[in-house]
N, C-alpha and C. Protein backbone atom coordinates (compact mmCIF):
# COMPACT_ATOMS: atom_id res chain seq x y z
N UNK A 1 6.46 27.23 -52.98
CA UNK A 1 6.43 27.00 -54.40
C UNK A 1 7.57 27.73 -55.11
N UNK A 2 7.49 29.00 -54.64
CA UNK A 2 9.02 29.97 -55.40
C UNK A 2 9.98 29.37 -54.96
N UNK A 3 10.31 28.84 -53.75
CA UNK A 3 11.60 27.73 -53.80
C UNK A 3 11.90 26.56 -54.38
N UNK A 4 11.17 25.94 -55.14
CA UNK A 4 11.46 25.10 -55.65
C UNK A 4 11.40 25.37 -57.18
N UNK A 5 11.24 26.17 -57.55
CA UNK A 5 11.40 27.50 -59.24
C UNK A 5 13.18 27.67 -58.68
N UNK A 6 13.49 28.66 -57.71
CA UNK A 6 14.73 28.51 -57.43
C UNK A 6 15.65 27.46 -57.33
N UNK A 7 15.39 26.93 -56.36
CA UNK A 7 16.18 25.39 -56.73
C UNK A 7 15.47 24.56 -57.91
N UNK A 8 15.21 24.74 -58.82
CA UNK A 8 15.29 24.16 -60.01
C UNK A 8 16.46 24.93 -60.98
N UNK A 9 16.17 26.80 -60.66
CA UNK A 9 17.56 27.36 -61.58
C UNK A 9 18.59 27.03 -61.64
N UNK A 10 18.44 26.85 -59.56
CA UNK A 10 20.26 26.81 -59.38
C UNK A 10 20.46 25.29 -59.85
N UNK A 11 20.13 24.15 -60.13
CA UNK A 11 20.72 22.94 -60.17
C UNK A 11 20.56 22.98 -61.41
N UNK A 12 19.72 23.81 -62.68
CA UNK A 12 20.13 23.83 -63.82
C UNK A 12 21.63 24.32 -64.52
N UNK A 13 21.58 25.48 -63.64
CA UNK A 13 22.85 26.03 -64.08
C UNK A 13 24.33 25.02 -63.36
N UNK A 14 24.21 24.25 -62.63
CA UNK A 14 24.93 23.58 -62.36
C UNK A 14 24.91 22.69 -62.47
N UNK A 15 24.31 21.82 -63.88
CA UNK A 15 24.35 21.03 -65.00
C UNK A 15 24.79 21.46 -66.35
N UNK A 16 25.69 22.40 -66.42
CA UNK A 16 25.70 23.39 -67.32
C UNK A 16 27.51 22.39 -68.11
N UNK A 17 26.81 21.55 -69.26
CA UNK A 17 28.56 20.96 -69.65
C UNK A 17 29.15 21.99 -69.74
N UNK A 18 30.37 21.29 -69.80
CA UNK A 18 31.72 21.95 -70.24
C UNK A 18 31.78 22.65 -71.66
N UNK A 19 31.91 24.14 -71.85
CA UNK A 19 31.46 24.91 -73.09
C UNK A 19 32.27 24.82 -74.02
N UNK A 20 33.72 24.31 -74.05
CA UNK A 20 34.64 25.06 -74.82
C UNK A 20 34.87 24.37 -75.79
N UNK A 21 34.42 22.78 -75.19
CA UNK A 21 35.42 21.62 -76.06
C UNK A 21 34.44 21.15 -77.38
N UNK A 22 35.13 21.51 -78.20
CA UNK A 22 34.80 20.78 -79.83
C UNK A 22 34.21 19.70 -80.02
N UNK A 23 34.36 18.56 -79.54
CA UNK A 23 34.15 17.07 -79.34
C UNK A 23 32.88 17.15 -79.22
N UNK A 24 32.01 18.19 -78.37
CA UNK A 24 30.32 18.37 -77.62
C UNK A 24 29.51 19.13 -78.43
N UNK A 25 30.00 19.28 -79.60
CA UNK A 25 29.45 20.43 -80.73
C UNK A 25 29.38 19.95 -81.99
N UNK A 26 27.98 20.22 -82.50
CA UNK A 26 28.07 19.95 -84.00
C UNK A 26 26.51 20.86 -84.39
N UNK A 27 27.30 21.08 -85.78
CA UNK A 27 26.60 22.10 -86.45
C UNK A 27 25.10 21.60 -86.63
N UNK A 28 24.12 22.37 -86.66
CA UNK A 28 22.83 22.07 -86.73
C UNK A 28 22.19 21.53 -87.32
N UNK A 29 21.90 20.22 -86.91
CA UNK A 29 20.94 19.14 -87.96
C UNK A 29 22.35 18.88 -88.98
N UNK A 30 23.53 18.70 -88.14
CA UNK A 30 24.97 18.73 -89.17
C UNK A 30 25.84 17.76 -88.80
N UNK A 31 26.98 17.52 -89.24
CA UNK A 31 28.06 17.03 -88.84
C UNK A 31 28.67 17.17 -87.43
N UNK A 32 29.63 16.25 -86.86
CA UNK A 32 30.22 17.08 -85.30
C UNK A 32 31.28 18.29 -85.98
N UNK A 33 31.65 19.05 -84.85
CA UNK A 33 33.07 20.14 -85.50
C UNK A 33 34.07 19.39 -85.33
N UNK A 34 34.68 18.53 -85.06
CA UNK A 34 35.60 17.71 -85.31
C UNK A 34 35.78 16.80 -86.60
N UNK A 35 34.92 16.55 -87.66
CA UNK A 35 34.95 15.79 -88.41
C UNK A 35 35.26 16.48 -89.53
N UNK A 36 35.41 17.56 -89.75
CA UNK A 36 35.67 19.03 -90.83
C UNK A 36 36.59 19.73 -90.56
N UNK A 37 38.43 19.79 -90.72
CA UNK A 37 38.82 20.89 -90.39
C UNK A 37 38.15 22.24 -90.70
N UNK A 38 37.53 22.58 -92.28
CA UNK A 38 36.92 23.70 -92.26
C UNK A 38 35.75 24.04 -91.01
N UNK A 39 34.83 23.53 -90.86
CA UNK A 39 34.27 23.73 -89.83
C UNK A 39 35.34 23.61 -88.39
N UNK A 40 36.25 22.99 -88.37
CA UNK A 40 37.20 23.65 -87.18
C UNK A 40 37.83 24.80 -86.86
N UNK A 41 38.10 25.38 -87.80
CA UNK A 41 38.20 26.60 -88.41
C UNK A 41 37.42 27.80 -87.91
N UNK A 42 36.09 27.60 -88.67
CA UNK A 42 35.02 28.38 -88.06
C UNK A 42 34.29 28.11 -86.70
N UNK A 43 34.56 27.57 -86.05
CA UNK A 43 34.29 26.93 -84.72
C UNK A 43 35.47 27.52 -83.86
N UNK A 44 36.54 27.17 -84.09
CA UNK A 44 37.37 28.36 -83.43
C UNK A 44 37.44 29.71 -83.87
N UNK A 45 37.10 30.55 -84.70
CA UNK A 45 36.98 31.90 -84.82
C UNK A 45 35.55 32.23 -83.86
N UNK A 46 34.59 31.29 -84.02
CA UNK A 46 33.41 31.97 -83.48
C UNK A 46 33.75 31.55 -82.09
N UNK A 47 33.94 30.58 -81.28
CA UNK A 47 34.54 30.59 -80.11
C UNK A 47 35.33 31.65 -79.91
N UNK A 48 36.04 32.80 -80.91
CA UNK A 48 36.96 33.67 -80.05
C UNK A 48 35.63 34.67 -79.58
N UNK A 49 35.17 34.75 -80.43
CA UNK A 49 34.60 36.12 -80.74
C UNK A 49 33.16 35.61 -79.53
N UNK A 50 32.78 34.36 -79.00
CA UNK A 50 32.04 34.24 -77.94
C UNK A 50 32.86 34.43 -76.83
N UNK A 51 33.90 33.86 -76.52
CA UNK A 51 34.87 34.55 -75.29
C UNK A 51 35.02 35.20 -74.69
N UNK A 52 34.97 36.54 -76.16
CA UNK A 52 34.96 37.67 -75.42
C UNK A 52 33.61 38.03 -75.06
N UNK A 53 32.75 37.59 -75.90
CA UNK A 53 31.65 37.80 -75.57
C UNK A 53 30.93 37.59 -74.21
N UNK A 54 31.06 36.44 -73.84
CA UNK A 54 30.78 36.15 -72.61
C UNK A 54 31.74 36.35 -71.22
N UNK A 55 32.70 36.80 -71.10
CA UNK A 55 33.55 37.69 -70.63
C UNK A 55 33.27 39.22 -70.99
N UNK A 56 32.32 39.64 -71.25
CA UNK A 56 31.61 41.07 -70.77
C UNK A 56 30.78 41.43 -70.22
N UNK A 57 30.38 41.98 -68.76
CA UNK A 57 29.62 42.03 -67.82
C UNK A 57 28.21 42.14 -68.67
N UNK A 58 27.75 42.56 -69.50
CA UNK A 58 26.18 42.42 -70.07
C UNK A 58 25.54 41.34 -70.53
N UNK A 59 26.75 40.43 -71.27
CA UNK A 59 26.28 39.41 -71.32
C UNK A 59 26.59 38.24 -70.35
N UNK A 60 28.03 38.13 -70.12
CA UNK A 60 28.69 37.38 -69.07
C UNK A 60 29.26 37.55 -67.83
N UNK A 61 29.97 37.57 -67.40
CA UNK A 61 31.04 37.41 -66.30
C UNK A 61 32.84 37.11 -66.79
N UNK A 62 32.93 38.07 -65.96
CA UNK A 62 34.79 37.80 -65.84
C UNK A 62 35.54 36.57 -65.03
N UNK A 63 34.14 36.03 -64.75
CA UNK A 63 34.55 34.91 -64.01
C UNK A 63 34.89 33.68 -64.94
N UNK A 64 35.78 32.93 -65.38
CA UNK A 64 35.18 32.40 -66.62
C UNK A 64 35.35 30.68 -66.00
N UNK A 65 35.17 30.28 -64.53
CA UNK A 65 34.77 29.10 -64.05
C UNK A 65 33.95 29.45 -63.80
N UNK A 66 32.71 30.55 -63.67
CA UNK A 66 31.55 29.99 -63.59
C UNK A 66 30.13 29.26 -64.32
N UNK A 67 29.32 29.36 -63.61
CA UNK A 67 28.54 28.40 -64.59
C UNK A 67 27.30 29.52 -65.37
N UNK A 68 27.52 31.04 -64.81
CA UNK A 68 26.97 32.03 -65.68
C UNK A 68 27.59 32.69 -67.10
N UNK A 69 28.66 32.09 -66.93
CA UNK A 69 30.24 32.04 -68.40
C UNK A 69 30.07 30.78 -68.84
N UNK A 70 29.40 30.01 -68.54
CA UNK A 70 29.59 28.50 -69.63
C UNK A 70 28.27 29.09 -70.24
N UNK A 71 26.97 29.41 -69.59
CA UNK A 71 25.61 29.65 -70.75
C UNK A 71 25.96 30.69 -70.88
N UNK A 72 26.49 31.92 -70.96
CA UNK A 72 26.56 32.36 -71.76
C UNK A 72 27.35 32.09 -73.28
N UNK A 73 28.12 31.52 -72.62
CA UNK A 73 29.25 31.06 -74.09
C UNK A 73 28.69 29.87 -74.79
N UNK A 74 27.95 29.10 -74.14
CA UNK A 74 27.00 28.16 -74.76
C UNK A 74 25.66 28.85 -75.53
N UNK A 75 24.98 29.85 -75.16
CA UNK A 75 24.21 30.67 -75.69
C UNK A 75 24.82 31.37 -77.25
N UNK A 76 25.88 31.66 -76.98
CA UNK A 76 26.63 33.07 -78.01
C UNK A 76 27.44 31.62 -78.95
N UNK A 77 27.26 30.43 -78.75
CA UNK A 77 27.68 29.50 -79.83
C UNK A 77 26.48 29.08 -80.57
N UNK A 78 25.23 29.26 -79.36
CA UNK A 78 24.21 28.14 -80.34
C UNK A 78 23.54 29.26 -81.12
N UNK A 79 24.14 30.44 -80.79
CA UNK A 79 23.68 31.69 -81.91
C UNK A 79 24.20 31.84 -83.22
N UNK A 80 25.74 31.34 -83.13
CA UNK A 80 26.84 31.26 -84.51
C UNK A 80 26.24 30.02 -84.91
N UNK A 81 25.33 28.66 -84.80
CA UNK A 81 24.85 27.81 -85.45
C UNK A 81 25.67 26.31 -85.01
N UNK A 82 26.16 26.58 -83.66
CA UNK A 82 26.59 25.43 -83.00
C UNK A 82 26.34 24.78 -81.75
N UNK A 83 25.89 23.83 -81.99
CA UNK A 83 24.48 23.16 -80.81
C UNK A 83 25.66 22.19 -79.96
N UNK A 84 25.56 22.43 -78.94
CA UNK A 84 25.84 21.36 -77.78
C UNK A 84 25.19 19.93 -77.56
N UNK A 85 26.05 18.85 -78.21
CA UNK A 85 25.48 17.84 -78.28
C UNK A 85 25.56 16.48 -76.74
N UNK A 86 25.94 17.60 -76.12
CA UNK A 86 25.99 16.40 -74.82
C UNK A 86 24.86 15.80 -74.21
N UNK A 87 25.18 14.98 -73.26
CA UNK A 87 23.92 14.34 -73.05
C UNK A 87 22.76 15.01 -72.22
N UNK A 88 24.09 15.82 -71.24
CA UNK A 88 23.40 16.74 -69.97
C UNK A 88 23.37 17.94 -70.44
N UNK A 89 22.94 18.56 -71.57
CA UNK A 89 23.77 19.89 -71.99
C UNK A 89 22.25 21.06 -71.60
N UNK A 90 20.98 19.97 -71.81
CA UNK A 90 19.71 21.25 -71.70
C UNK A 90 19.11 20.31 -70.23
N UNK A 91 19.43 20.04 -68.89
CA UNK A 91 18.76 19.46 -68.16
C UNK A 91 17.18 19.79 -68.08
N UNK A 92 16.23 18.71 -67.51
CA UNK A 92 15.02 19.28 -67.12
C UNK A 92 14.77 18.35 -65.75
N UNK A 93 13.81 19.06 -65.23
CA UNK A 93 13.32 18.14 -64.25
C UNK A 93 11.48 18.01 -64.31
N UNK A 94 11.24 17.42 -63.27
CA UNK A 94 9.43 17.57 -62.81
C UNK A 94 8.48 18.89 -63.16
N UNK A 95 9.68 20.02 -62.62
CA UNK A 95 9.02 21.18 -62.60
C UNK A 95 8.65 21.48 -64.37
N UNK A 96 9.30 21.16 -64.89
CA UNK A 96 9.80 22.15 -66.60
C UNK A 96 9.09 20.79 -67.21
């Protein structure tokens, strides 16, 4: 039974979109960040300031291809008020 809790993590986190790109983001119950330079604006400042964020061992990894640096940086965006609108962005399966 605990193996399949495990292999449910690991194939979550390796459904984990691509964090960085603008195009997969829009503000909450909002517009996309592409359709607002002002909100492009603030979408790239708070992307810096998640970067680093998730590039610090407490919250993230220095690794920044992995897929423990995309949720985190996906985490530390949907905290600044920017939701990942992809299709695969929160997977679930049977178990969840």
């Amino acid at each position: 039974m605990n193996i399949k809790y495990v292999a449910a993590a690991i194939l979550g986190l390796a459904c984990v979109s691509a964090a960085e790109s603008p195009k997969n983001y829009s503000v909450y119950a909002g517009p996309d960040v592409t359709s607002d330079p002002i909100l492009l604006d603030v979408y790239d400042r708070a992307l810096s300031n998640c970067t680093a964020e998730a590039s610090s061992p407490p919250r993230g990894t220095a690794y920044t291809t992995s897929y423990y640096y995309n949720a985190a940086l996906r985490a530390c965006l949907s905290r600044h008020g920017f939701i990942d609108k992809g299709a695969f962005a929160f997977p679930t399966n049977s178990l969840f």
